[in-house]
Protein backbone atom coordinates (compact mmCIF):
# COMPACT_ATOMS: atom_id res chain seq x y z
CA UNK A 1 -18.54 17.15 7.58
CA UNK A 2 -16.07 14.70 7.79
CA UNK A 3 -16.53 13.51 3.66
CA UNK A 4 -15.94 16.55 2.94
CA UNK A 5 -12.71 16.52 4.50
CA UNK A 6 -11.53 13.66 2.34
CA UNK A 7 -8.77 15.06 -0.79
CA UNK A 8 -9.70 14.91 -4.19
CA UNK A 9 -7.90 12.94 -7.01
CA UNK A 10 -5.81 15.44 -8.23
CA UNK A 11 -4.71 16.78 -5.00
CA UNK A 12 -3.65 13.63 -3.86
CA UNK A 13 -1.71 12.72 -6.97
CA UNK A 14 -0.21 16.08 -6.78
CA UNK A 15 1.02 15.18 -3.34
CA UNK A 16 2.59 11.47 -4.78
CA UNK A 17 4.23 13.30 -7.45
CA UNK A 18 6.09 15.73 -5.09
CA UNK A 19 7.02 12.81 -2.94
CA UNK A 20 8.66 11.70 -6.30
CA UNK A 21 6.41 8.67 -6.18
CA UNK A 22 6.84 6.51 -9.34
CA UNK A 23 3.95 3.58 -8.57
CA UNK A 24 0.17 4.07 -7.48
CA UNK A 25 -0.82 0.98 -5.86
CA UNK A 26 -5.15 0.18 -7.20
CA UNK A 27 -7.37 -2.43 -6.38
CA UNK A 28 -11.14 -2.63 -5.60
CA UNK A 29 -12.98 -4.39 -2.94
CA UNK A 30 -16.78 -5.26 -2.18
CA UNK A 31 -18.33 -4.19 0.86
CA UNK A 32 -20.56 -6.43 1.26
CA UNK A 33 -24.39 -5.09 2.43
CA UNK A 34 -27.17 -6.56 3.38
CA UNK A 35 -29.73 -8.07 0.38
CA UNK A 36 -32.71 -6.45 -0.78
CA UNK A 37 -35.16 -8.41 -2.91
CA UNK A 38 -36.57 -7.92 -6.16
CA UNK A 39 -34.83 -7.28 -10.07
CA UNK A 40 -33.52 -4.11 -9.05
CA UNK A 41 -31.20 -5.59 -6.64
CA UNK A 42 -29.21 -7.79 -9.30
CA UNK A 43 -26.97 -5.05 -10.18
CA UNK A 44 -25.81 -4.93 -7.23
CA UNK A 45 -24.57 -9.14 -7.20
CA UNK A 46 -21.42 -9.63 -7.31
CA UNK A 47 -20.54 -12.76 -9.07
CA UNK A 48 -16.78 -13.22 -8.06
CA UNK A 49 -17.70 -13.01 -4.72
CA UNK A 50 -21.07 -14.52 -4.83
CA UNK A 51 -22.68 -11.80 -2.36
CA UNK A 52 -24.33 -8.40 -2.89
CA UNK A 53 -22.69 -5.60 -2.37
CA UNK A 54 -20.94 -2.29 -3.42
CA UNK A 55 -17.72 -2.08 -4.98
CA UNK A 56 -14.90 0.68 -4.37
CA UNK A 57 -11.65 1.42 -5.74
CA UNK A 58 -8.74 2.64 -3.87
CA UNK A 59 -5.48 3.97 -3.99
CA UNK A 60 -2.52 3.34 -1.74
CA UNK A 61 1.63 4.65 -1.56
CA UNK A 62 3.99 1.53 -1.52
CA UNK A 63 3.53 1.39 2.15
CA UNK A 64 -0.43 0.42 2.12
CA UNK A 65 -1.58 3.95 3.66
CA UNK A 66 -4.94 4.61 1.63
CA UNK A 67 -4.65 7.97 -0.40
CA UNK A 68 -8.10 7.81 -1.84
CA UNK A 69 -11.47 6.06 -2.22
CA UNK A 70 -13.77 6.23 -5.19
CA UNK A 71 -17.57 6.87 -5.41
CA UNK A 72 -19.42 3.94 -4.21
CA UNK A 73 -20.22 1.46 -7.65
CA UNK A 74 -22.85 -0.95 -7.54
CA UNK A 75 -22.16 -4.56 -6.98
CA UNK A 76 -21.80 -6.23 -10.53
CA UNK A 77 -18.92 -3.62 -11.58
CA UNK A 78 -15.70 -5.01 -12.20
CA UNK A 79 -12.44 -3.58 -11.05
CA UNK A 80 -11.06 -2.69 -14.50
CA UNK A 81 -14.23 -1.25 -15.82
CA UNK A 82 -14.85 0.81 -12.25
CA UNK A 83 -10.92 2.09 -13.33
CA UNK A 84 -12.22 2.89 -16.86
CA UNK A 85 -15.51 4.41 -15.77
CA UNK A 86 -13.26 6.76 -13.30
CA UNK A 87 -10.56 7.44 -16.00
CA UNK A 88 -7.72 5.95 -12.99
CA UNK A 89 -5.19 5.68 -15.51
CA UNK A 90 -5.59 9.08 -17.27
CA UNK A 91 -5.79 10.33 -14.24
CA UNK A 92 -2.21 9.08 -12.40
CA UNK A 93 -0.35 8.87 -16.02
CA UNK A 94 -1.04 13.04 -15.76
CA UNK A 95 0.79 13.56 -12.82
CA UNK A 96 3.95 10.96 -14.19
CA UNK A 97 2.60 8.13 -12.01
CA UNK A 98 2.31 4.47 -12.84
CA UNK A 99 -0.60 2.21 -11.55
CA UNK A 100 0.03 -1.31 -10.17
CA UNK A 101 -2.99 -3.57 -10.05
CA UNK A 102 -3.35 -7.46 -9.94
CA UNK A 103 -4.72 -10.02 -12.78
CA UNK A 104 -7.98 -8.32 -13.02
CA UNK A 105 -6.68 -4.83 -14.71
CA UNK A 106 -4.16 -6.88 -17.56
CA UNK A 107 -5.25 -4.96 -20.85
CA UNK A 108 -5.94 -1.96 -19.04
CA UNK A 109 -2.57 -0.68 -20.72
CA UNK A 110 -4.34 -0.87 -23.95
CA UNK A 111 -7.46 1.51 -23.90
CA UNK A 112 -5.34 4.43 -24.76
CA UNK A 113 -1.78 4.15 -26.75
CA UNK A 114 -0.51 7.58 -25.77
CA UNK A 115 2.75 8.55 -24.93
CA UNK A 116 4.23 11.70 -22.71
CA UNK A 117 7.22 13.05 -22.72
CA UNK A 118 9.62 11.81 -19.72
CA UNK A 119 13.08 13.45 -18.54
CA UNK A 120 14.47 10.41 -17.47
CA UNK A 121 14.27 8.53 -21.12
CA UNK A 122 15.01 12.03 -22.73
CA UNK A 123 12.08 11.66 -25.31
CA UNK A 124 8.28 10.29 -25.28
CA UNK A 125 7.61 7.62 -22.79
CA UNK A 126 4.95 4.69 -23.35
CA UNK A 127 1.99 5.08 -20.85
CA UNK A 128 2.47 1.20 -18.68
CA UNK A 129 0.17 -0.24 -16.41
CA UNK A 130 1.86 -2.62 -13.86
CA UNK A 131 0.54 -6.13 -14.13
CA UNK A 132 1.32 -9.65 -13.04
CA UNK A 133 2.50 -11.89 -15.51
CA UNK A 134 -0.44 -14.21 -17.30
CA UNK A 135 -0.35 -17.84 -18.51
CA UNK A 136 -1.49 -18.22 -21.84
CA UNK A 137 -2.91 -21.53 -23.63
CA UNK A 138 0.10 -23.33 -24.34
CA UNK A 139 2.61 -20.97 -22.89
CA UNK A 140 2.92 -21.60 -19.35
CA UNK A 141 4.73 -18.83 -17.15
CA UNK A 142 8.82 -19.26 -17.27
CA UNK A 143 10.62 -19.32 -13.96
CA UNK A 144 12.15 -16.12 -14.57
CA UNK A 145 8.15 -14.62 -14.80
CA UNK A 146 7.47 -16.84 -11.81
CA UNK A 147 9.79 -15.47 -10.05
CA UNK A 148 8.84 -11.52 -11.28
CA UNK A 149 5.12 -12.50 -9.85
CA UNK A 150 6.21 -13.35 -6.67
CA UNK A 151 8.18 -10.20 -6.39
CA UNK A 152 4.92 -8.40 -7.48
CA UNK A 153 2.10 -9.87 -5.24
CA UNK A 154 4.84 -9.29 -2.24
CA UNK A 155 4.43 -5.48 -3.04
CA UNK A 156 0.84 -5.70 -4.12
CA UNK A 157 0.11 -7.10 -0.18
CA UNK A 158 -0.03 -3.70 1.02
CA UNK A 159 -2.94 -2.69 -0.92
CA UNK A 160 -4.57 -5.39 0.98
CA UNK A 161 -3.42 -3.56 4.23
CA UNK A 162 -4.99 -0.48 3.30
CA UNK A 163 -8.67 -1.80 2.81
CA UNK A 164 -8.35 -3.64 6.02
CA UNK A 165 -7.85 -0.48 7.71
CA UNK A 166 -10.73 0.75 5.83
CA UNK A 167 -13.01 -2.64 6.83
CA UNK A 168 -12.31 -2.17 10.55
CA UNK A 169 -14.43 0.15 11.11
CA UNK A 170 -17.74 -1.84 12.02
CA UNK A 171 -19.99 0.89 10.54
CA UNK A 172 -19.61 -0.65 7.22
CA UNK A 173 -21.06 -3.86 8.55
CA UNK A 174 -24.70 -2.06 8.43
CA UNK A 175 -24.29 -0.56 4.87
CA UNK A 176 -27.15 -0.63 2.46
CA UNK A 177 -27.35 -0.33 -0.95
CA UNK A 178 -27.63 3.60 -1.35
CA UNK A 179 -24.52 4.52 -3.16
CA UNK A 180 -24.90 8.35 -2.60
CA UNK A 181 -24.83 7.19 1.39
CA UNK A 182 -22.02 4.31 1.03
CA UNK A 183 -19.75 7.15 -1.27
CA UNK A 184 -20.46 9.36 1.84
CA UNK A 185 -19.86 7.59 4.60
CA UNK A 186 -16.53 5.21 2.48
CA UNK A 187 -15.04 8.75 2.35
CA UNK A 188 -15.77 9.99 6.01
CA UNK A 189 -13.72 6.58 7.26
CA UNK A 190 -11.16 7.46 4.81
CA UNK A 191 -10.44 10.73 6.72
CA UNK A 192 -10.78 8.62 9.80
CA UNK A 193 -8.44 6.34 8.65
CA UNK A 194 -5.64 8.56 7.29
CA UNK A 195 -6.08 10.49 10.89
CA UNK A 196 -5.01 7.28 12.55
CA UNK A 197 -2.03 6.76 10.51
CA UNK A 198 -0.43 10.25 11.10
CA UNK A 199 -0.95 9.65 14.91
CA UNK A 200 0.69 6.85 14.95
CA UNK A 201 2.98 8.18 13.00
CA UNK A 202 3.64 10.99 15.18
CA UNK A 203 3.77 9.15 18.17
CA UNK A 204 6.44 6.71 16.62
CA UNK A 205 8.77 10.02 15.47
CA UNK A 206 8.14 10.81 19.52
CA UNK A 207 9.92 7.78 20.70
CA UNK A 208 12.53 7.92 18.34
């Protein structure tokens, strides 16, 4: 009961853009399960992290509180193609939001060149994913992009925030490799979660 508790895409963007949100923090994360053997267990390796496992996306504010949690993907699925498969950016550039995510979503930009039309630059506005700067062969980062990285991975630490208020929950420590049961169970934790946060947000606006 409590999955189905957990807000939709739409409605949660909806939300961000009344807030006047401009930036959609996105990342993805294995939860690591435990291994089964046998060939149909190799989609679920992941080779960045050298473990099995499932791999989510999710959504945070500026502030790290997890909005939303995507369908459970199996283990081999990178970030950027998980974002793809889900349509993330079509998604958040709808409601006039921009996605930040680290090194592994740079060209992410590029799947679609559309533009919309934006009251703030009084014409059509380019569609941008938010990316850290990348060294190229022969064209090390300047200071100046340095310096813009730095800047970026400080605000990019509270997605980190979010999935370890996701990962406390010791539930996830027993997780198999059912996706239909890990999307069910990610999403009942992610009402759990979000319930936390407004208590202690309520109990903070108490003692003030």
């Amino acid at each position: 009961l409590l999955a189905v508790r957990a807000a939709r895409l739409n409605r949660v963007l909806r939300r961000q853009a009344a807030r006047a949100a401009a930036v959609v923090l996105v990342d993805g994360t294995l939860i690591r399960t435990r291994r089964r053997t046998g060939k149909a267990n190799r989609a679920n390796y992941n080779g960045k992290h050298r473990h099995h496992g499932l791999v989510v996306l999710a959504l945070t504010d500026e502030t790290g509180r997890l909005l939303w949690v995507s369908a459970a993907l199996p283990g081999k699925t990178a970030d950027i193609t998980a974002a793809r498969r889900l349509r993330i950016r079509q998604h958040l550039h709808a409601h006039g939001l921009t996605p930040a995510g680290d090194k592994g979503f740079h060209g992410w930009h590029k799947d679609v060149r559309t533009t919309r039309e934006c009251p703030d630059c009084e014409g059509p506005c380019e569609q941008i994913v938010l990316t850290p700067y990348k060294a190229e062969a022969r064209r090390p980062l300047t200071k100046a992009q340095k310096q813009a990285n730095a800047v970026f991975a400080a605000m990019r630490c509270a997605v980190e925030g979010g999935f370890a208020a996701l990962k406390h929950w010791h539930i996830l420590d027993k997780l198999r490799l059912d996706t239909r049961h890990a999307t069910t169970l990610l999403r009942a934790l992610l009402v759990l979660t979000q319930h936390e946060h407004s208590v202690r947000d309520t109990a903070r606006s108490g003692e003030a």
